[in-house]
Structure formats: C-alpha cells, structure tokens
N, C-alpha and C. Protein backbone atom coordinates (compact mmCIF):
# COMPACT_ATOMS: atom_id res chain seq x y z
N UNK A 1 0.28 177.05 -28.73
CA UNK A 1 1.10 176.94 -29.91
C UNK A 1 1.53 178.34 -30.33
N UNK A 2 2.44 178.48 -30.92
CA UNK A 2 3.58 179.47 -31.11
C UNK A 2 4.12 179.27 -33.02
N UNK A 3 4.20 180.60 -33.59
CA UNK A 3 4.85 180.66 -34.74
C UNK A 3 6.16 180.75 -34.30
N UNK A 4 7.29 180.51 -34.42
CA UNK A 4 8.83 181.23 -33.93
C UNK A 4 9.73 180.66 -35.48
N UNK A 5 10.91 181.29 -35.23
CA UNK A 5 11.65 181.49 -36.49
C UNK A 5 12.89 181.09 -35.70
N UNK A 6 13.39 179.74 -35.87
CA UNK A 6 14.88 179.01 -35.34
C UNK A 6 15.83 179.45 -36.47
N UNK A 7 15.67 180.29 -37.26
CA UNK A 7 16.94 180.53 -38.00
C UNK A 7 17.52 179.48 -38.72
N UNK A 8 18.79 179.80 -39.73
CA UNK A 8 19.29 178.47 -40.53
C UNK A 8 19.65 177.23 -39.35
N UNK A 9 19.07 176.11 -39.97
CA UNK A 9 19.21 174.61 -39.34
C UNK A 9 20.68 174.28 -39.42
N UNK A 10 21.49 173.36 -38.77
CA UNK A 10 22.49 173.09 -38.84
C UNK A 10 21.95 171.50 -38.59
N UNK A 11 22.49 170.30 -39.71
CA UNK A 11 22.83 169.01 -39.91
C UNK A 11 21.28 168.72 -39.16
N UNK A 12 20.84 168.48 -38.64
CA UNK A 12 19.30 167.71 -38.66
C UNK A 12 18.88 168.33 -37.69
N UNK A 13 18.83 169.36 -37.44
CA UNK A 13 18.24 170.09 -36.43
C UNK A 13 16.92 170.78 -37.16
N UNK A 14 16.03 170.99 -35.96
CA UNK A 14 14.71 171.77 -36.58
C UNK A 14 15.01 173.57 -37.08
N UNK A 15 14.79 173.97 -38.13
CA UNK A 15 14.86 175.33 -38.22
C UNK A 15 13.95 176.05 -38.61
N UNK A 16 14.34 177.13 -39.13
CA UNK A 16 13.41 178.08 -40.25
C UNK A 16 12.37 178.57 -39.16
N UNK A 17 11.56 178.98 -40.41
CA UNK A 17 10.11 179.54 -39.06
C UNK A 17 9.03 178.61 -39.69
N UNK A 18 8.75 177.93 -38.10
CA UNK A 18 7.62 176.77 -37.70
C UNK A 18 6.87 177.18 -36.60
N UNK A 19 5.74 176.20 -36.57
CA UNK A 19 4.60 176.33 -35.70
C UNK A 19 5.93 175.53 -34.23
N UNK A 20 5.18 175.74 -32.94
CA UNK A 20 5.66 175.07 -32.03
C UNK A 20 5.34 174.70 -30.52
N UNK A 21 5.08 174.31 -29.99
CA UNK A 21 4.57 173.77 -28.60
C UNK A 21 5.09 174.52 -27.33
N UNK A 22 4.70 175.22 -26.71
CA UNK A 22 5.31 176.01 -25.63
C UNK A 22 5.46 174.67 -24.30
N UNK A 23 6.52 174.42 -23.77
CA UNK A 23 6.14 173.25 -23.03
C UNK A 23 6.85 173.53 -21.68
N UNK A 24 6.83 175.29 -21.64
CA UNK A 24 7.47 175.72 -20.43
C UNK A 24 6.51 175.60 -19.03
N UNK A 25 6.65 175.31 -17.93
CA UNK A 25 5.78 175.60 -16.98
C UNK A 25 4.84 176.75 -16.39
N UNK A 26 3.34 176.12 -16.40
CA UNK A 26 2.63 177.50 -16.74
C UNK A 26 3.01 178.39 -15.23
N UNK A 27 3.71 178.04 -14.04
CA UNK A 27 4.13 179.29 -12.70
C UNK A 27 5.43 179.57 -13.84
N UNK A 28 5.87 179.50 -14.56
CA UNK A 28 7.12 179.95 -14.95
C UNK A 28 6.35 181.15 -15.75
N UNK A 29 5.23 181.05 -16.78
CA UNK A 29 5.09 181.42 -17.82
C UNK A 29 4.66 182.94 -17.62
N UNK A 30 4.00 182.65 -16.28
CA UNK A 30 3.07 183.69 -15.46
C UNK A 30 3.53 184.76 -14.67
N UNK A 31 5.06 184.47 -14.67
CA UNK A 31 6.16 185.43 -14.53
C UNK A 31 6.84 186.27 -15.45
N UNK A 32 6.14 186.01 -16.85
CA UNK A 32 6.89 186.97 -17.79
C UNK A 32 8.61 186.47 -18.26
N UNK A 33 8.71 185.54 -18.15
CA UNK A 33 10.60 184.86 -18.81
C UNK A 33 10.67 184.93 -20.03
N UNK A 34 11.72 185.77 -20.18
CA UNK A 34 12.11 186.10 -21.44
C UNK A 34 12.66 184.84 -22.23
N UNK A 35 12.89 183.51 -22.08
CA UNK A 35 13.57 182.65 -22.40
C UNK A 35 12.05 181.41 -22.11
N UNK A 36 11.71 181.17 -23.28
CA UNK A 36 10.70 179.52 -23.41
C UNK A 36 11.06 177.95 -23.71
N UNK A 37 10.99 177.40 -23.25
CA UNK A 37 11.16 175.80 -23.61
C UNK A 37 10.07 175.28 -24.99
N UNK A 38 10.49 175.19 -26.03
CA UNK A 38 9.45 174.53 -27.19
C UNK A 38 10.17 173.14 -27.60
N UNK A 39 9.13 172.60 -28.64
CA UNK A 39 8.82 171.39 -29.16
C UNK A 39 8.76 172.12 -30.39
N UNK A 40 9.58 171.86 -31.32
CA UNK A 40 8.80 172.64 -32.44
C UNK A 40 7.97 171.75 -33.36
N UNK A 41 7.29 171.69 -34.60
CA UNK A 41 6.43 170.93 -35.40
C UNK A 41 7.16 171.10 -36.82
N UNK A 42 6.58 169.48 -37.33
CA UNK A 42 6.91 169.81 -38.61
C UNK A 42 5.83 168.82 -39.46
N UNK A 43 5.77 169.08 -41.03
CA UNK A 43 4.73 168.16 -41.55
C UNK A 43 5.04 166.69 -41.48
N UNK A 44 6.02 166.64 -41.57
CA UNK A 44 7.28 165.60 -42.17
C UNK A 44 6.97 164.25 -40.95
N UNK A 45 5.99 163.26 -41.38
CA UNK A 45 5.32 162.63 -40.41
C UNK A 45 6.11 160.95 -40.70
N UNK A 46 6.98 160.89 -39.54
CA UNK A 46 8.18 159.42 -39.58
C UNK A 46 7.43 158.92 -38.56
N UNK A 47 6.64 158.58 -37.90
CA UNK A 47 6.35 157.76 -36.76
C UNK A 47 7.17 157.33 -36.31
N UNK A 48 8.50 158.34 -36.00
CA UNK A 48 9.42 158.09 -33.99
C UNK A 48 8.45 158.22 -33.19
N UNK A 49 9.43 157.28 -32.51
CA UNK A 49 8.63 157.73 -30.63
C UNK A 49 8.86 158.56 -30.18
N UNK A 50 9.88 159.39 -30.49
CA UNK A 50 10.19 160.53 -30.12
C UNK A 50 9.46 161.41 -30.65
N UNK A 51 8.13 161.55 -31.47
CA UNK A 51 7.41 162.10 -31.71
C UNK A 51 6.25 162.02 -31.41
N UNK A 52 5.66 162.98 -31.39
CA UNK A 52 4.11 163.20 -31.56
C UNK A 52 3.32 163.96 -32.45
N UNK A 53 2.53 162.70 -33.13
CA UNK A 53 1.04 163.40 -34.06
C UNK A 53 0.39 164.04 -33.65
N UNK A 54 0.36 165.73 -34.29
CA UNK A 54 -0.91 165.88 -34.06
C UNK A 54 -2.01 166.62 -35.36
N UNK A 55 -3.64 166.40 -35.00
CA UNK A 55 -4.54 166.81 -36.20
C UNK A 55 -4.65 168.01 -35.41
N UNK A 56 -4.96 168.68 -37.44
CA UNK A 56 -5.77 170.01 -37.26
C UNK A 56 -6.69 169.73 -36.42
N UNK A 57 -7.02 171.12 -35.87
CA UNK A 57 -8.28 171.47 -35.52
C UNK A 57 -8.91 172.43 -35.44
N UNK A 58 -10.22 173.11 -34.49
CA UNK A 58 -10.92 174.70 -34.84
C UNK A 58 -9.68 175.51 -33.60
N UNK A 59 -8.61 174.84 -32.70
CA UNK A 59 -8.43 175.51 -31.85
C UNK A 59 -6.50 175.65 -31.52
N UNK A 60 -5.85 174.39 -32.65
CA UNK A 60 -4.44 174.62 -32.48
C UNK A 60 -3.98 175.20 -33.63
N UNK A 61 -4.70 175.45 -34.80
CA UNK A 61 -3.90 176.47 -35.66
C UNK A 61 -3.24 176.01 -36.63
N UNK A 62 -3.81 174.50 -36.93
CA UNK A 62 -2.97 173.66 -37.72
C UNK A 62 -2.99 173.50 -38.87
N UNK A 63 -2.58 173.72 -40.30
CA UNK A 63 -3.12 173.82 -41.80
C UNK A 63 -2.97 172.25 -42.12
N UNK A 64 -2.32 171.32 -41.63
CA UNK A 64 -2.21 169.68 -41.58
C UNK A 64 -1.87 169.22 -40.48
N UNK A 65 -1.68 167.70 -40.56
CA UNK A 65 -1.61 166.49 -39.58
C UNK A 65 0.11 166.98 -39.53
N UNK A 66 0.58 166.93 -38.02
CA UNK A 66 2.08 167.90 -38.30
C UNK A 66 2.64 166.80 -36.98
N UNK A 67 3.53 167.09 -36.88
CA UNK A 67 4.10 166.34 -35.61
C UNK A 67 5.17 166.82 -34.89
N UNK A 68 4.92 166.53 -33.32
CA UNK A 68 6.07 167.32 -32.38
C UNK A 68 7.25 166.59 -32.10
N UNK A 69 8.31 167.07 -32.21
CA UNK A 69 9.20 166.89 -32.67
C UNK A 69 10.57 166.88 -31.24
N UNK A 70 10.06 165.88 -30.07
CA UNK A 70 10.06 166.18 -29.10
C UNK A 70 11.73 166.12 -28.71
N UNK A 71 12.52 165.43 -29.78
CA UNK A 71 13.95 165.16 -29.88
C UNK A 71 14.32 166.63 -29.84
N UNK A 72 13.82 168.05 -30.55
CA UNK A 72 14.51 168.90 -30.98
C UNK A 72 13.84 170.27 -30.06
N UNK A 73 13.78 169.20 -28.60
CA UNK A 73 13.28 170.49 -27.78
C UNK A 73 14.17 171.48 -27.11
N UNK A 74 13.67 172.65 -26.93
CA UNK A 74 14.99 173.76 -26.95
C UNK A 74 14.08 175.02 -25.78
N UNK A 75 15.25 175.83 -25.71
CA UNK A 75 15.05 177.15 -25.29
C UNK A 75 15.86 177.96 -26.35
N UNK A 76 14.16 179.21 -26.23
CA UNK A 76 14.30 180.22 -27.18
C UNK A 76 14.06 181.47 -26.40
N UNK A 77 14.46 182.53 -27.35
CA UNK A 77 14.44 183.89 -26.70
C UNK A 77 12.92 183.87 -26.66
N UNK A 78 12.42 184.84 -26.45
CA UNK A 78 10.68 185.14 -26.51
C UNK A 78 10.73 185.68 -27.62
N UNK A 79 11.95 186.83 -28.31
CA UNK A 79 11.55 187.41 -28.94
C UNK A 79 11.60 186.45 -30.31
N UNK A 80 12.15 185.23 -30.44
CA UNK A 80 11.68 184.44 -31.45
C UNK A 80 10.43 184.03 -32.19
N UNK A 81 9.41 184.05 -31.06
CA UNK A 81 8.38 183.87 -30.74
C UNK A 81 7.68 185.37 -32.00
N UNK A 82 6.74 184.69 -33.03
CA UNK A 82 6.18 185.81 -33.99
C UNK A 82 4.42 185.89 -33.62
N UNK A 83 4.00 185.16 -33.13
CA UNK A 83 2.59 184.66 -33.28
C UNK A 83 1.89 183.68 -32.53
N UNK A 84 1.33 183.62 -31.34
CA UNK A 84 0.73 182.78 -30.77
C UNK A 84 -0.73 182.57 -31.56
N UNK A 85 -0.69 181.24 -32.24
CA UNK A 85 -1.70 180.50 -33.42
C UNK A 85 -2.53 179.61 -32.43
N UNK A 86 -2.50 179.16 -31.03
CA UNK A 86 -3.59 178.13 -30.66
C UNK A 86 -3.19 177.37 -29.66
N UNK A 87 -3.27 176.21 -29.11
CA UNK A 87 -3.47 175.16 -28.32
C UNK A 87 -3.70 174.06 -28.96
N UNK A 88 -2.79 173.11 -28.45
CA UNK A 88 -3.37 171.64 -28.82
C UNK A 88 -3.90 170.66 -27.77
N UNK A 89 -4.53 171.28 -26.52
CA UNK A 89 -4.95 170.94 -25.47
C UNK A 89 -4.46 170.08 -24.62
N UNK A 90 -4.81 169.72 -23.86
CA UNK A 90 -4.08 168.71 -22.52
C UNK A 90 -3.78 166.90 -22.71
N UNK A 91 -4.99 166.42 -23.71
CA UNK A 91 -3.98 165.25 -24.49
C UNK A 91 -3.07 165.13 -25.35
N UNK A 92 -2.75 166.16 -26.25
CA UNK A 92 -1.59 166.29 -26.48
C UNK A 92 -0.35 166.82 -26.08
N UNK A 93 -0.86 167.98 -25.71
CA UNK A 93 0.63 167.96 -24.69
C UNK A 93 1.17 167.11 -23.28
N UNK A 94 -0.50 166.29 -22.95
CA UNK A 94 0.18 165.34 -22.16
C UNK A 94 0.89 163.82 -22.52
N UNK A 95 0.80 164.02 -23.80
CA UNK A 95 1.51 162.72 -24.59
C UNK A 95 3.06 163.58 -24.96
N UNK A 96 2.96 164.77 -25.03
CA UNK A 96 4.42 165.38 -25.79
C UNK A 96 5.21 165.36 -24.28
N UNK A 97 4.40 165.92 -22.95
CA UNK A 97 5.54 165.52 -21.70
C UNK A 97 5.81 164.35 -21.15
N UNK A 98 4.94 163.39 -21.87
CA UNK A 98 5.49 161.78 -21.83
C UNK A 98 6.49 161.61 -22.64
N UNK A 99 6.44 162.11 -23.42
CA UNK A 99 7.69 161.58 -24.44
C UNK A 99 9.01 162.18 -24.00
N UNK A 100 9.10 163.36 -23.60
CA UNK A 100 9.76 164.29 -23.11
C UNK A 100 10.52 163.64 -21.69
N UNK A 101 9.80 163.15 -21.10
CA UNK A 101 10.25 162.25 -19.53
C UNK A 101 11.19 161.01 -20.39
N UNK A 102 10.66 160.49 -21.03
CA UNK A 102 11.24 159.56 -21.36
C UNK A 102 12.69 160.00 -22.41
N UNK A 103 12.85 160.66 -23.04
CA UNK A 103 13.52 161.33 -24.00
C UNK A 103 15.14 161.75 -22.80
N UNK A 104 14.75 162.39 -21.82
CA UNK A 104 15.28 163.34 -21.17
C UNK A 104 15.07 162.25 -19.46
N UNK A 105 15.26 161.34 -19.85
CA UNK A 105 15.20 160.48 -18.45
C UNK A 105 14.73 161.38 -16.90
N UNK A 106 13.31 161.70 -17.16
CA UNK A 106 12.93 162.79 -15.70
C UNK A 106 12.20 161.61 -14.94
C-alpha cells in the first residue's frame, strides 16, 4: 500500500491524496519503473463488485474499513507515490486481481 496524491478529480474519478494498492507486477517492480499500476482506496463503502473491502489492520496502514476501488485503476508516475504505509496481503489483493480480470476482461 501506497500514500499517492491523484490531483483535482474530474466528474467521478478517484482523486486528491489517498491510500492505494500497488497492483503492478512484482518482475516489473524489481526493475525500478518509473510508472505503477494502482487501485486507489476510499472510505466511501457502496458494495460494487467492482470493489473491494478491506479492514484495518497491524500491517496495511489502514485508519478504517476502506475499499478498493478497482473501476478507477490507473498508471501513475512513481513520483506520485508520497509514502509506502503497508500491505494488505495476498487475500486481498487476490480478490482485487479477481475483480480486475473481470473488470478488464483478462
């Protein structure tokens, strides 16, 4: 998980500076790319399917129950990127690249 700052939102897009899901490939990541694939989060909890819940915990950095926001996944510079806050471990991000397959017909 990642702090980053998407700048002013335009019409229902995710903005501002939020927590967010790095959901780039870890041989990609391990190369140093200046450019990341995120999920960003927000509190704002609608139960889409296009989303995913997730809880605080001691290890993703979470101040509430927040949700990924898998419709408003993007590439960002790195230098967007303010703060790496945590992990939300391998069942959740393996429910956010389910949603993501399905979202994005892979």
């Amino acid at each position: 998980m990642v702090e980053i700052d998407l700048g002013t939102p335009i019409g229902s897009e995710a903005g501002l500076r939020r927590p967010a899901v790095v959901v780039t490939a870890g041989r990609i990541l391990r190369g140093v790319p200046n450019v990341v694939q995120v999920v960003p989060l927000t509190r704002t909890i609608r139960r889409s399917s296009a989303e995913v819940a997730i809880e605080p915990d001691d290890t993703n950095g979470l101040a509430a129950v927040s949700s990924a926001q898998c419709q408003h996944v993007r590439s960002i510079a790195t230098a967007r990127i303010h703060a790496n806050t945590g992990n939300v471990g391998p069942v959740v991000l393996g429910e956010i690249r389910e949603v993501l397959g399905l979202l994005l017909d892979l």
